[in-house]
N, C-alpha and C. Protein backbone atom coordinates (compact mmCIF):
# COMPACT_ATOMS: atom_id res chain seq x y z
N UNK A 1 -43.78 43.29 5.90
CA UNK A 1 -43.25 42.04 6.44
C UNK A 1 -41.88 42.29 7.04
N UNK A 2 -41.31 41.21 8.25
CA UNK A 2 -40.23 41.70 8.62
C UNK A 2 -39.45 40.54 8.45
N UNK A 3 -38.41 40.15 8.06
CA UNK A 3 -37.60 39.00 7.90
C UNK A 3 -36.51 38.82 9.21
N UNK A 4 -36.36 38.04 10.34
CA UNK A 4 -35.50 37.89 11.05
C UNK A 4 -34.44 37.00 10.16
N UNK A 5 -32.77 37.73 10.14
CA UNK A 5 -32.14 36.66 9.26
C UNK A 5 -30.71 36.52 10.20
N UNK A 6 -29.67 36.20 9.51
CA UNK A 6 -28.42 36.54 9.89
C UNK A 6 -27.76 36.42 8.64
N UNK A 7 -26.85 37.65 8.25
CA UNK A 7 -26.03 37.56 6.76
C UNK A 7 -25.23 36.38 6.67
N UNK A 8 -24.83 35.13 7.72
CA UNK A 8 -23.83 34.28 7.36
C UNK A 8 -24.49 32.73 6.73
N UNK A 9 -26.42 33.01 7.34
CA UNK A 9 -26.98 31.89 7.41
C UNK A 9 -27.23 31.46 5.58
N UNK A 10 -26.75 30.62 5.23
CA UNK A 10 -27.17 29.95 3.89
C UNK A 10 -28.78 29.86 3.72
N UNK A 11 -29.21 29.35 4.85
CA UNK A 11 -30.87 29.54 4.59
C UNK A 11 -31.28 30.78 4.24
N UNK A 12 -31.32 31.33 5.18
CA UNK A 12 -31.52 33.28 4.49
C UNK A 12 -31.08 33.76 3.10
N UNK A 13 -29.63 32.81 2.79
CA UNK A 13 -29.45 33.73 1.53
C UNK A 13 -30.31 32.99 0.52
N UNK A 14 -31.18 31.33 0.73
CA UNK A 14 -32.01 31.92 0.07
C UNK A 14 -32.63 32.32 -0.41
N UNK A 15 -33.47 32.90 0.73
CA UNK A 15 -34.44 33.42 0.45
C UNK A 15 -33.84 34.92 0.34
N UNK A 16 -33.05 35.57 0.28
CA UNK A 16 -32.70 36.71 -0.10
C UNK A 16 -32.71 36.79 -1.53
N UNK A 17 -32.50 35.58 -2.04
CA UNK A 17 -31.82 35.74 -3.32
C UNK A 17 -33.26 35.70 -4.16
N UNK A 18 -34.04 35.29 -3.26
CA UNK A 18 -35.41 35.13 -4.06
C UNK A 18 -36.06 36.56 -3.83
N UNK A 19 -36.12 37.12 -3.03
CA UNK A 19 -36.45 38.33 -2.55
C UNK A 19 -35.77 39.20 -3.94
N UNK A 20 -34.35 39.20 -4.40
CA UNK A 20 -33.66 40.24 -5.47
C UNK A 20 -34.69 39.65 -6.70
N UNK A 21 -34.58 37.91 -6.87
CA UNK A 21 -35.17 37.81 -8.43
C UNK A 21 -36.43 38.64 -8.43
N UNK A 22 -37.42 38.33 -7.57
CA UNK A 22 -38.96 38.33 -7.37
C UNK A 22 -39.14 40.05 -7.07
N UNK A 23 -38.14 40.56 -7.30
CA UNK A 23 -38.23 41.98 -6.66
C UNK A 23 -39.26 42.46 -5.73
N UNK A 24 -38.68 41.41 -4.54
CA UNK A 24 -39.95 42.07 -3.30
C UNK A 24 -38.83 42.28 -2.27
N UNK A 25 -37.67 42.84 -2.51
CA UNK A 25 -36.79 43.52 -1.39
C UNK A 25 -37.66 44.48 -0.51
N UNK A 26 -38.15 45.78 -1.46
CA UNK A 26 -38.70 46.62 -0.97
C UNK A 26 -40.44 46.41 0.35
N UNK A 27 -40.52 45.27 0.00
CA UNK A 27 -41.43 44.45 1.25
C UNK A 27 -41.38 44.15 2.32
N UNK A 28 -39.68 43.95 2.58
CA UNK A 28 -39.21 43.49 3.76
C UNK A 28 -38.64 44.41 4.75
N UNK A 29 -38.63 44.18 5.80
CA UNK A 29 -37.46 45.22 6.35
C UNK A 29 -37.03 43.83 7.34
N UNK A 30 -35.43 43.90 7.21
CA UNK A 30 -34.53 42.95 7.94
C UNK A 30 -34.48 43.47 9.34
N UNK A 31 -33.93 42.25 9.99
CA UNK A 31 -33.79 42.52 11.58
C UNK A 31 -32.85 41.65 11.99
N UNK A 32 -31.69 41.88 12.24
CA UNK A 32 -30.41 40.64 12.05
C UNK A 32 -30.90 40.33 13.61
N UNK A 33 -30.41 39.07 13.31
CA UNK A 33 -30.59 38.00 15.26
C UNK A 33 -29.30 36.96 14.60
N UNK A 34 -28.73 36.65 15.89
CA UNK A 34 -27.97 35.91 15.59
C UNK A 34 -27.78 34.34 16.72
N UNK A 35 -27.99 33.48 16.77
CA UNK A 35 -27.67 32.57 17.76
C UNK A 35 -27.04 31.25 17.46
N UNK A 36 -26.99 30.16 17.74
CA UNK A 36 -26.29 29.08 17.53
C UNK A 36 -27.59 28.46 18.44
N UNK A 37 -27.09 26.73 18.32
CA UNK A 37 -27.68 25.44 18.62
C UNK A 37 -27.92 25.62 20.23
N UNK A 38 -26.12 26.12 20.56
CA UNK A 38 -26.04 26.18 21.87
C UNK A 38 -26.78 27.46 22.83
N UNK A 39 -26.78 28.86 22.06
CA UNK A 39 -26.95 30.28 22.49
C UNK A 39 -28.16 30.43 21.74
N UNK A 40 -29.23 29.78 21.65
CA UNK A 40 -30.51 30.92 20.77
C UNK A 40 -30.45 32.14 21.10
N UNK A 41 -31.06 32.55 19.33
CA UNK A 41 -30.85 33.91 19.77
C UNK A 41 -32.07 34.72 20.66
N UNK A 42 -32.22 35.01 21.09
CA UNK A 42 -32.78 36.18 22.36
C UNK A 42 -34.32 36.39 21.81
N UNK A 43 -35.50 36.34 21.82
CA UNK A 43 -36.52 36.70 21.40
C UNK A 43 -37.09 36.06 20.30
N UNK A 44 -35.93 35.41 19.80
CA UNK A 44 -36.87 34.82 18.61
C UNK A 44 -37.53 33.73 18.76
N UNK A 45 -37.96 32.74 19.62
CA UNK A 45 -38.50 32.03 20.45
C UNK A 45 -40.17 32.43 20.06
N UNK A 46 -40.42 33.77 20.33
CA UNK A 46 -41.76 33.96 20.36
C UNK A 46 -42.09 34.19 18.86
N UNK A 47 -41.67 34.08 17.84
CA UNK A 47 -41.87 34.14 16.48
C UNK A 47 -41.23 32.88 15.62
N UNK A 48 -40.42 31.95 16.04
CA UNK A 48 -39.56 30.55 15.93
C UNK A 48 -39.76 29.91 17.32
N UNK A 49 -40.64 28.93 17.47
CA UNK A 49 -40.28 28.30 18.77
C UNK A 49 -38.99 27.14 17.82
N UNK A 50 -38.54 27.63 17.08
CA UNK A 50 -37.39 26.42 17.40
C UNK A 50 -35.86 27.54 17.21
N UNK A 51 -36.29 29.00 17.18
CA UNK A 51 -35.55 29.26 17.52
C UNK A 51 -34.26 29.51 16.03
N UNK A 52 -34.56 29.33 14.84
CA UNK A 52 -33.80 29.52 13.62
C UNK A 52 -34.47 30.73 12.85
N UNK A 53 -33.42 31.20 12.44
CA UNK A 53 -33.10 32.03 11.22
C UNK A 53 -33.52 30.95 9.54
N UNK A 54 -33.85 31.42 8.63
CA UNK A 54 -34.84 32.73 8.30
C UNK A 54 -36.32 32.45 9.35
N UNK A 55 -36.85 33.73 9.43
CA UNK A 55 -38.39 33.74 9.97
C UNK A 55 -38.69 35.11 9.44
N UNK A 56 -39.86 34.51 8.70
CA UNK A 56 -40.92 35.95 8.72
C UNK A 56 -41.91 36.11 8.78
N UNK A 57 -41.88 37.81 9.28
CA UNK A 57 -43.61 37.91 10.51
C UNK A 57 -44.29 38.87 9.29
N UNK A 58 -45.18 38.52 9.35
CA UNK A 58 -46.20 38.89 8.20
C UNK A 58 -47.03 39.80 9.28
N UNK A 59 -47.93 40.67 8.20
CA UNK A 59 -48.89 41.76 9.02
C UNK A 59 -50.62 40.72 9.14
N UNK A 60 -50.65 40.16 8.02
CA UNK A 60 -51.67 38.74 7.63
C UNK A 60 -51.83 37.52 7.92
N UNK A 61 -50.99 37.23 8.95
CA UNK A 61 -50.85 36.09 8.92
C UNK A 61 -49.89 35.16 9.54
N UNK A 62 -49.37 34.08 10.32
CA UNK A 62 -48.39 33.43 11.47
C UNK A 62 -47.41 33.62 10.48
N UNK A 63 -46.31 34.11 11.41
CA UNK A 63 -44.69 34.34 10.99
C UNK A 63 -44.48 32.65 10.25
N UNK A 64 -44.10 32.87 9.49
CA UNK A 64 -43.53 31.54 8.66
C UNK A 64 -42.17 31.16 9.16
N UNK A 65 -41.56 30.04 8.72
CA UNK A 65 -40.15 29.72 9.65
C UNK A 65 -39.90 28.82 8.87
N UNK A 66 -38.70 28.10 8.49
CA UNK A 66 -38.23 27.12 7.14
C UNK A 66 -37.84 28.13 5.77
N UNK A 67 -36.94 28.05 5.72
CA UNK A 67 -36.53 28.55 4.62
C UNK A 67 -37.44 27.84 3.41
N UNK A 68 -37.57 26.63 3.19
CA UNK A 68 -38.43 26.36 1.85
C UNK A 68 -39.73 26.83 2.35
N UNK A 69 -40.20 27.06 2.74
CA UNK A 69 -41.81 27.44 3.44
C UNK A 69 -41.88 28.84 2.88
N UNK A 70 -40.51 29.45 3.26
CA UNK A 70 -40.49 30.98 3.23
C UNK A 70 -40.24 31.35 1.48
N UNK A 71 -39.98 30.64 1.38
CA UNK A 71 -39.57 30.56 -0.33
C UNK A 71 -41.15 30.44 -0.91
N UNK A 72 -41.36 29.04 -1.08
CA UNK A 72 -42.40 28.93 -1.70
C UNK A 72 -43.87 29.83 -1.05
N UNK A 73 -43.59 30.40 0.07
CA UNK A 73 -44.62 31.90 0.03
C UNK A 73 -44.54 32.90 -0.75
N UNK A 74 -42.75 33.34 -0.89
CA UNK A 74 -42.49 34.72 -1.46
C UNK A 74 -43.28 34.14 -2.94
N UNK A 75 -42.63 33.08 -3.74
CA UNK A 75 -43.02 32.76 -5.21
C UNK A 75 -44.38 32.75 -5.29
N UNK A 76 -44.94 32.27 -4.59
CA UNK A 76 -46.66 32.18 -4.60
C UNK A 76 -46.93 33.81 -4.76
N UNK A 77 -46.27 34.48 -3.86
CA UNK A 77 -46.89 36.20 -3.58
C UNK A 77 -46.44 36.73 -5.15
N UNK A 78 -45.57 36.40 -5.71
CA UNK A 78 -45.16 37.06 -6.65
C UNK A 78 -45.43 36.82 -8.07
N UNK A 79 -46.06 35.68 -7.83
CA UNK A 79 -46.39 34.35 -9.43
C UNK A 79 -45.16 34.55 -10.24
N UNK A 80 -43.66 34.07 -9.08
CA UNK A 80 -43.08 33.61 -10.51
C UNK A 80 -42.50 32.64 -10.99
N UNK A 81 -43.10 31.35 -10.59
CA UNK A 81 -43.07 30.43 -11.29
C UNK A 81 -41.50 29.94 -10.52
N UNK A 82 -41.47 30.17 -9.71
CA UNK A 82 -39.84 28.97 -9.48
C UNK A 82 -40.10 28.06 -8.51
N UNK A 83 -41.31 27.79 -8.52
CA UNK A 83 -41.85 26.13 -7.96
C UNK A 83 -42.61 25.68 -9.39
N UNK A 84 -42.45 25.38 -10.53
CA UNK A 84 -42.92 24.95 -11.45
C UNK A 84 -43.79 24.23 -11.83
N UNK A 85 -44.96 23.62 -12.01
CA UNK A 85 -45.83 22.29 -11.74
C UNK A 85 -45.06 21.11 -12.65
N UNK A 86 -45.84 20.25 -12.97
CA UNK A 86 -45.58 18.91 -13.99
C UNK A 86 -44.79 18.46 -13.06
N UNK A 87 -44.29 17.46 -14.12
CA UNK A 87 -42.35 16.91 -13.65
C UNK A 87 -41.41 17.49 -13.24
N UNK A 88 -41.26 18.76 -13.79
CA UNK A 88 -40.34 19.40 -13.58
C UNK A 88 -40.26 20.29 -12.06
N UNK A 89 -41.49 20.26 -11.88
CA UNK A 89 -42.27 20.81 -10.39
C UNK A 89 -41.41 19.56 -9.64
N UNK A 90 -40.88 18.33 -9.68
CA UNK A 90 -40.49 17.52 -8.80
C UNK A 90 -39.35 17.71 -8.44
N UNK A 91 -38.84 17.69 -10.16
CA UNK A 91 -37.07 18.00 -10.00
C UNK A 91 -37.04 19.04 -9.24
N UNK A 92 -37.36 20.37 -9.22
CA UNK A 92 -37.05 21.34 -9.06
C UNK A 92 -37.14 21.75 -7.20
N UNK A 93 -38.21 20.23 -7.18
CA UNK A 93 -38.19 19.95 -5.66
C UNK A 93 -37.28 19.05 -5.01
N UNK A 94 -36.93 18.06 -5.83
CA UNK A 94 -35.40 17.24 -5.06
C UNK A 94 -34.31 18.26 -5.32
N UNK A 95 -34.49 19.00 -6.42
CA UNK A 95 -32.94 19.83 -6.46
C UNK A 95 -32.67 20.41 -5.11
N UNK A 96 -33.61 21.00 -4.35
CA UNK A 96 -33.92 22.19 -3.16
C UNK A 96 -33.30 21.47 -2.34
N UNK A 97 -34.12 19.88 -2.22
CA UNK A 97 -33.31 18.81 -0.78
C UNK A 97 -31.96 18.94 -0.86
N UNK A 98 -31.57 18.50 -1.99
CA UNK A 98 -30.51 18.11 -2.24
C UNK A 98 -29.69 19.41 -1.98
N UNK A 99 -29.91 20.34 -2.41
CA UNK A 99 -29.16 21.46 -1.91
C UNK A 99 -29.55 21.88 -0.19
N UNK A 100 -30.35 21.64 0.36
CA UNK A 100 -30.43 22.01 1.87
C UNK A 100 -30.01 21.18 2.38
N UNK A 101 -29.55 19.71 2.02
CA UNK A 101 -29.07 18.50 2.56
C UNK A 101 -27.56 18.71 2.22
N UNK A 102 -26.85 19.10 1.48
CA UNK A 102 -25.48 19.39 1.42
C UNK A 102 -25.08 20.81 2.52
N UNK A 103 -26.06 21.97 2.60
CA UNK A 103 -26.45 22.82 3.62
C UNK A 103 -26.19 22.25 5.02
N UNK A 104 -27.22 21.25 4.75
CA UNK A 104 -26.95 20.52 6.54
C UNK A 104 -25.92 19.87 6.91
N UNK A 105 -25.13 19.32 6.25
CA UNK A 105 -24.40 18.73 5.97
C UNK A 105 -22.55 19.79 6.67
N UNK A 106 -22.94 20.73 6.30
CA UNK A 106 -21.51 21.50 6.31
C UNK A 106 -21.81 22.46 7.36
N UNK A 107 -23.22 22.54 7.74
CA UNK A 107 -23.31 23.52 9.21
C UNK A 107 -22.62 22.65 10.06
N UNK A 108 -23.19 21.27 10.05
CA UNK A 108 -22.86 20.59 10.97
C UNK A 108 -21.63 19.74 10.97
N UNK A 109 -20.78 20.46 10.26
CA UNK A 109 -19.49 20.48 10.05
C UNK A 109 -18.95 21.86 10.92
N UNK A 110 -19.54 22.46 10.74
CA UNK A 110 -19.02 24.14 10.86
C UNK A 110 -19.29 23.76 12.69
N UNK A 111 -20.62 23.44 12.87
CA UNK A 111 -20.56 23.26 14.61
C UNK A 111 -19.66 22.37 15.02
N UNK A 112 -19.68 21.41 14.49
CA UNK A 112 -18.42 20.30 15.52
C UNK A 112 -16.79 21.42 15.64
N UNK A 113 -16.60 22.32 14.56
CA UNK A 113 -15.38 22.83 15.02
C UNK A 113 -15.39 23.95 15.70
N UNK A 114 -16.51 24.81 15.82
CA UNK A 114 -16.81 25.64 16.64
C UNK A 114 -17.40 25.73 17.84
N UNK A 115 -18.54 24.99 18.02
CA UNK A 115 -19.27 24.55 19.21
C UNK A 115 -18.43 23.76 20.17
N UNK A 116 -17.86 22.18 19.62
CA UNK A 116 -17.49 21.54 20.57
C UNK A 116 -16.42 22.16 20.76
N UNK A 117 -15.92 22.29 21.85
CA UNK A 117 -14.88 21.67 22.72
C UNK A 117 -13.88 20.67 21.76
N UNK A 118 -12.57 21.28 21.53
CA UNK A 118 -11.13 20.34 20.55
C UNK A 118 -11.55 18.91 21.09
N UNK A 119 -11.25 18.44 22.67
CA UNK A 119 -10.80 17.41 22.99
C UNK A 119 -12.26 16.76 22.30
N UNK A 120 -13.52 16.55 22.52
CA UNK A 120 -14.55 15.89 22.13
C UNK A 120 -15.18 16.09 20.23
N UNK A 121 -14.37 16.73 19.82
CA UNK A 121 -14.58 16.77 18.68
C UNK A 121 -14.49 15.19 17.53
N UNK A 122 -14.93 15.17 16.82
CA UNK A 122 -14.89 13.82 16.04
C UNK A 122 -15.15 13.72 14.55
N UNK A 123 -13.70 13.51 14.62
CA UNK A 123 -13.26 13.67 12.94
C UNK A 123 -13.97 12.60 12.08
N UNK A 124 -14.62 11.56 12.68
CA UNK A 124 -15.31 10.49 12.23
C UNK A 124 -17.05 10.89 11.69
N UNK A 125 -17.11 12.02 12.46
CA UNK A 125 -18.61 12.31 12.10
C UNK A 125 -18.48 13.61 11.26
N UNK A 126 -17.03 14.66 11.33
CA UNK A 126 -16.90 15.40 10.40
C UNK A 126 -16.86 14.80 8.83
N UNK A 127 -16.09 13.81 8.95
CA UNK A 127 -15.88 12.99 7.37
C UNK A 127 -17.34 12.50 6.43
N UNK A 128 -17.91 12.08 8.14
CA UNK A 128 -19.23 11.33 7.11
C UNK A 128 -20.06 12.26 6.81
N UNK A 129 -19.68 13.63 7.49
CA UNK A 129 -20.68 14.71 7.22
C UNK A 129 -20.42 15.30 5.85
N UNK A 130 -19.00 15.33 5.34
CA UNK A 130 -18.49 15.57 4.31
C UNK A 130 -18.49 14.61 2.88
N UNK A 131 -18.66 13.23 3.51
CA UNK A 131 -19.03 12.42 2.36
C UNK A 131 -20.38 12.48 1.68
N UNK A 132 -21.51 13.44 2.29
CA UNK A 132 -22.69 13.44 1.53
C UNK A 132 -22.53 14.62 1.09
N UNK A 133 -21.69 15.71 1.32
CA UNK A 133 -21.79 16.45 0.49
C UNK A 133 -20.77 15.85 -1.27
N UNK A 134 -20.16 15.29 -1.01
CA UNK A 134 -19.36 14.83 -2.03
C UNK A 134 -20.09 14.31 -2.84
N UNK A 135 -21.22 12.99 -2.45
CA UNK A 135 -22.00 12.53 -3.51
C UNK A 135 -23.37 13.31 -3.71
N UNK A 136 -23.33 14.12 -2.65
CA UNK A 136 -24.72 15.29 -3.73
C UNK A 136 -23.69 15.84 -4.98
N UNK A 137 -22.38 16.49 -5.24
CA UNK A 137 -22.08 17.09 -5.92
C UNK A 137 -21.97 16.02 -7.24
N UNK A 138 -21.53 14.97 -6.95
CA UNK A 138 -21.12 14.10 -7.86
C UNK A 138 -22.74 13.48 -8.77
N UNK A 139 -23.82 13.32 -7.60
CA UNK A 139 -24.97 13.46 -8.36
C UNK A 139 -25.26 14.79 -9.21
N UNK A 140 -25.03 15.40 -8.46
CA UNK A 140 -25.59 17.14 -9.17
C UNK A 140 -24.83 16.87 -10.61
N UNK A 141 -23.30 16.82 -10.88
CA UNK A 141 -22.60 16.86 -11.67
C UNK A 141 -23.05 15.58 -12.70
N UNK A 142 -23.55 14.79 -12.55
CA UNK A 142 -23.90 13.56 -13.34
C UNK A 142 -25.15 13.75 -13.86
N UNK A 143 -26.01 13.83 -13.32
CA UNK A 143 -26.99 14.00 -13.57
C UNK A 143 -28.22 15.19 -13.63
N UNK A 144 -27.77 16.28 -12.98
CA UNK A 144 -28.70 17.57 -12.96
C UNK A 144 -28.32 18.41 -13.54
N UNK A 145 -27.27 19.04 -14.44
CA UNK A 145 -27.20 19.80 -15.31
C UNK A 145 -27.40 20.50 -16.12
N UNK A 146 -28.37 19.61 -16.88
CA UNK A 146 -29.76 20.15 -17.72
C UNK A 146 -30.39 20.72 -16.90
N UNK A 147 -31.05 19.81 -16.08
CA UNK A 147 -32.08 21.13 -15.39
C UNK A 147 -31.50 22.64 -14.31
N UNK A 148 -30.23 22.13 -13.86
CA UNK A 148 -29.61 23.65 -13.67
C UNK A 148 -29.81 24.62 -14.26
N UNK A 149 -29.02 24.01 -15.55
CA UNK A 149 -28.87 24.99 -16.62
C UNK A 149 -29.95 25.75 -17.15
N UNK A 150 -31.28 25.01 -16.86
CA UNK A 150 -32.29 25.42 -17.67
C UNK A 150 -33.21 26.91 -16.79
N UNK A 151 -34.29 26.90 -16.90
CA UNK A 151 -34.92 28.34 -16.79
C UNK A 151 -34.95 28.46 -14.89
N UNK A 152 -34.29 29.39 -14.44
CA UNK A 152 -34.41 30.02 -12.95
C UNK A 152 -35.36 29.28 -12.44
N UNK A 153 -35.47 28.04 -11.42
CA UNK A 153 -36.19 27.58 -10.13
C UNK A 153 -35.54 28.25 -8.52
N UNK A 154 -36.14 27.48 -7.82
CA UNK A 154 -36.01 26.95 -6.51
C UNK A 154 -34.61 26.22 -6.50
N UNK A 155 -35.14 25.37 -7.03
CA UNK A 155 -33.75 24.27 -6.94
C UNK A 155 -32.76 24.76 -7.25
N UNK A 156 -32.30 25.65 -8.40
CA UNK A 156 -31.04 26.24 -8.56
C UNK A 156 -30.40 26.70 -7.73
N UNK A 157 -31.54 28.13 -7.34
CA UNK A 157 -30.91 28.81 -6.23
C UNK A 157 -30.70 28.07 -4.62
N UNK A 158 -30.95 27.02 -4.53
CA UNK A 158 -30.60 26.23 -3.15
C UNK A 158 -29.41 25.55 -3.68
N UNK A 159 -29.22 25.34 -4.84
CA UNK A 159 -28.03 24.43 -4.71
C UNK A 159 -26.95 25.50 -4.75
N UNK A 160 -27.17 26.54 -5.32
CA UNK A 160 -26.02 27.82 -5.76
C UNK A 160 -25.89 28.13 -4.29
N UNK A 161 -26.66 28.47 -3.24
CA UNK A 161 -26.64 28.76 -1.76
C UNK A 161 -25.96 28.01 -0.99
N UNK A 162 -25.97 26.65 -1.13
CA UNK A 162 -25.54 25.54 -0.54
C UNK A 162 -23.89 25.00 -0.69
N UNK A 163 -23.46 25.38 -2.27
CA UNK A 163 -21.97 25.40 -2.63
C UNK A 163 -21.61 26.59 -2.21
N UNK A 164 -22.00 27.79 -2.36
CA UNK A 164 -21.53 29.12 -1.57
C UNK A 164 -20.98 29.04 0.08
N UNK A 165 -21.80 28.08 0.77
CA UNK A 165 -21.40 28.24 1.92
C UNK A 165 -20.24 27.16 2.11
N UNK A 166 -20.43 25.96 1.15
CA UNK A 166 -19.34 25.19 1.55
C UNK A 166 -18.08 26.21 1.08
N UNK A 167 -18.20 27.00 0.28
CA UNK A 167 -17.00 27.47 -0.23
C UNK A 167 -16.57 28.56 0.98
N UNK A 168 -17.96 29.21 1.55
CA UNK A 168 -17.61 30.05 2.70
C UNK A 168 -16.60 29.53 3.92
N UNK A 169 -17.27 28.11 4.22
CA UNK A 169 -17.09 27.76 5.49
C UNK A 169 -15.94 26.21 5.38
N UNK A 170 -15.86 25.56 3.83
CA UNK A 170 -15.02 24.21 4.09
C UNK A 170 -14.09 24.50 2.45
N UNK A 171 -13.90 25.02 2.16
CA UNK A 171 -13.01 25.32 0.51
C UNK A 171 -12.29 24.49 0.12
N UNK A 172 -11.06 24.22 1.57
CA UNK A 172 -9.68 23.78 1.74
C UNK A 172 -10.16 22.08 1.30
N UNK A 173 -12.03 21.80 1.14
CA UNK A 173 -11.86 20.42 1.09
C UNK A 173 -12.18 20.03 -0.74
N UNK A 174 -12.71 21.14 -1.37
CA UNK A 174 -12.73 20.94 -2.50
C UNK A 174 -13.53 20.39 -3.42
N UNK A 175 -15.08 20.52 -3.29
CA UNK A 175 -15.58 20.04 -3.86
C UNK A 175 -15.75 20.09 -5.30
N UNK A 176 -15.23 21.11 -6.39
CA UNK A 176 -14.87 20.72 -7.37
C UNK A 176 -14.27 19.78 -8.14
N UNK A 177 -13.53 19.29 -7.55
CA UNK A 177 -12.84 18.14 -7.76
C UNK A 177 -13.58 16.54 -8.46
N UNK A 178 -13.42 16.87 -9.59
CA UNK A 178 -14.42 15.43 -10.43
C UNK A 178 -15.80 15.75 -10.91
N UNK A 179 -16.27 17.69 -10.68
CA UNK A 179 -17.42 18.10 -10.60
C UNK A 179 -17.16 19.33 -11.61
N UNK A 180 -16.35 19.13 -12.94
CA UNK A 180 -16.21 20.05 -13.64
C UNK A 180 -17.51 20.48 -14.14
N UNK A 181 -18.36 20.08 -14.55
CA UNK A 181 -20.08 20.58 -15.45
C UNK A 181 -20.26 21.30 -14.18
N UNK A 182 -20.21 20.98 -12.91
CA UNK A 182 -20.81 21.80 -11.82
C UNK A 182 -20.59 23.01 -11.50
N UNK A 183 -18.88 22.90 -11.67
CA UNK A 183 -18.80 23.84 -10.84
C UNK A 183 -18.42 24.90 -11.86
N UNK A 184 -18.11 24.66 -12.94
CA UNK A 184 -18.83 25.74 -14.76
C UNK A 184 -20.41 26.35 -14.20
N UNK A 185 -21.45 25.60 -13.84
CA UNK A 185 -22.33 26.25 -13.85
C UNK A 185 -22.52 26.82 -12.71
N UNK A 186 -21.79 26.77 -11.43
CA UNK A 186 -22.15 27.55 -10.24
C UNK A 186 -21.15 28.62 -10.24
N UNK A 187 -20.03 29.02 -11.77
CA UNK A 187 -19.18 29.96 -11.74
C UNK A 187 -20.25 30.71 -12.43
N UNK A 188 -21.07 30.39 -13.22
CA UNK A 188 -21.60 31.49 -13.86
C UNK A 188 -22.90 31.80 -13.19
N UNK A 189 -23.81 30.65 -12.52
CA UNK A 189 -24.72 31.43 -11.76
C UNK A 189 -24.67 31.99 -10.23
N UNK A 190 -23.07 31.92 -9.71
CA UNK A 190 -23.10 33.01 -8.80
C UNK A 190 -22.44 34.44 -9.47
N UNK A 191 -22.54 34.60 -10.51
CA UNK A 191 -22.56 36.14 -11.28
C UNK A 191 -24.30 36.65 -11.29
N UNK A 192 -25.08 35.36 -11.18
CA UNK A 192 -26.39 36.79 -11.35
C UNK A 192 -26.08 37.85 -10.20
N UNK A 193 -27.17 39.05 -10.19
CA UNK A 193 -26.77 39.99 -9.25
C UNK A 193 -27.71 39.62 -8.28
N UNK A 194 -28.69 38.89 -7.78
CA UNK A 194 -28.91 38.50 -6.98
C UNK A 194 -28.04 37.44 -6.21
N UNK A 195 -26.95 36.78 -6.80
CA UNK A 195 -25.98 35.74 -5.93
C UNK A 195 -24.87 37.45 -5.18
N UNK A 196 -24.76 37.87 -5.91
CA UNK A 196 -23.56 39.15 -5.60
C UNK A 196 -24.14 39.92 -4.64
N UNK A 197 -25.52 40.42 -4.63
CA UNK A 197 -26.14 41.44 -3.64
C UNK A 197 -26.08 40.27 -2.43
N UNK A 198 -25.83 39.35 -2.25
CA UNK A 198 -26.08 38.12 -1.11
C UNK A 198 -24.86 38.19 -0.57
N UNK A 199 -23.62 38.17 -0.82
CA UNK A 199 -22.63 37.69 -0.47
C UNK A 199 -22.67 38.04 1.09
N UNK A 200 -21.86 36.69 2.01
CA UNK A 200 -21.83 36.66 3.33
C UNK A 200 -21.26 37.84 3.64
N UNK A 201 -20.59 38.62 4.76
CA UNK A 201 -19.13 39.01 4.82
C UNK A 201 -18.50 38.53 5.32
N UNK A 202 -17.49 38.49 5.55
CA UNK A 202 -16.20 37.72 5.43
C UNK A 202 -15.87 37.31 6.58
């Protein structure tokens, strides 16, 4: 299988990170592409018609594209259980939103200051982009804890992916702040060595 990624993309990491738990590194071989909203990247069109990072081209089967798509393939290939069934199969599925929705949330933070143009920029749609990440954390912190804490999903690792990048890309705004249970548990689960073998560069 070949994974098209880019090391900065939060989606990729992760499915990288699922790739270290599930030990199917040795399956993949990477192929960095890199593009933006504005610049797709170059070729990947014919394997992403929409043109995003993660994608992967299988020898069996249509290149997959969506990071949760790509996830819940690797776990299926591997049976290990971090899409869970029952109830907990649900949580473990709003945890994921909720972490790709704080994700979306801060790319599209990250484009308004990079993409646009200073003069057309709009601090009004940066804020509101920033106020849902505030009350995912403040939900996360209220109420998801337990199931953080509890046995390795999906959901963990999207939400651990998702504070990583805000910390990559928005720090100075602080989402710890009122999110002590949270951010205790995203100090200790970005020590597994699958959060560490991930890290962006700089």
């Amino acid at each position: 299988m070949k994974l098209f990624y880019s090391p900065t993309s939060p989606y990729v990491r992760k499915v990288m990170v699922i790739l270290h738990e599930t030990d199917q590194l040795q399956d993949v071989s990477l192929e960095e592409t890199s593009g933006t909203p504005l610049a797709p990247a170059t070729g990947l069109a014919a394997k992403n018609p929409l043109t995003k990072v993660p994608a992967l081209e299988r020898p069996d089967g249509c290149t997959l594209y969506d990071s949760r798509v790509i996830c819940r393939f690797l776990d299926a290939r591997a049976d290990a259980g971090l899409y869970p069934s029952g109830a907990r199969g649900w949580e473990t599925q709003t945890l994921e939103a909720t972490g790709d929705g704080i994700t979306d949330a801060a790319l599209l933070m990250t484009y308004e200051s990079r993409l646009r143009p200073e003069a057309q920029q709009m601090e009004a749609f940066v804020d509101g982009q920033w106020a849902k990440i505030e009350n995912a954390c403040a939900a996360l912190n209220a109420r998801w804890i337990s199931h953080l804490s509890g046995p390795l999903d999906a959901g963990q690792i999207a939400v651990a992916c998702a504070l990583a990048y805000v910390d990559f890309r928005h720090d100075a705004r602080g989402w710890r702040k009122g999110n002590d249970a949270l951010a205790n548990w995203y100090a200790s689960f970005a020590e597994r060595d699958s959060m560490t073998a991930t890290v962006p560069p700089a």
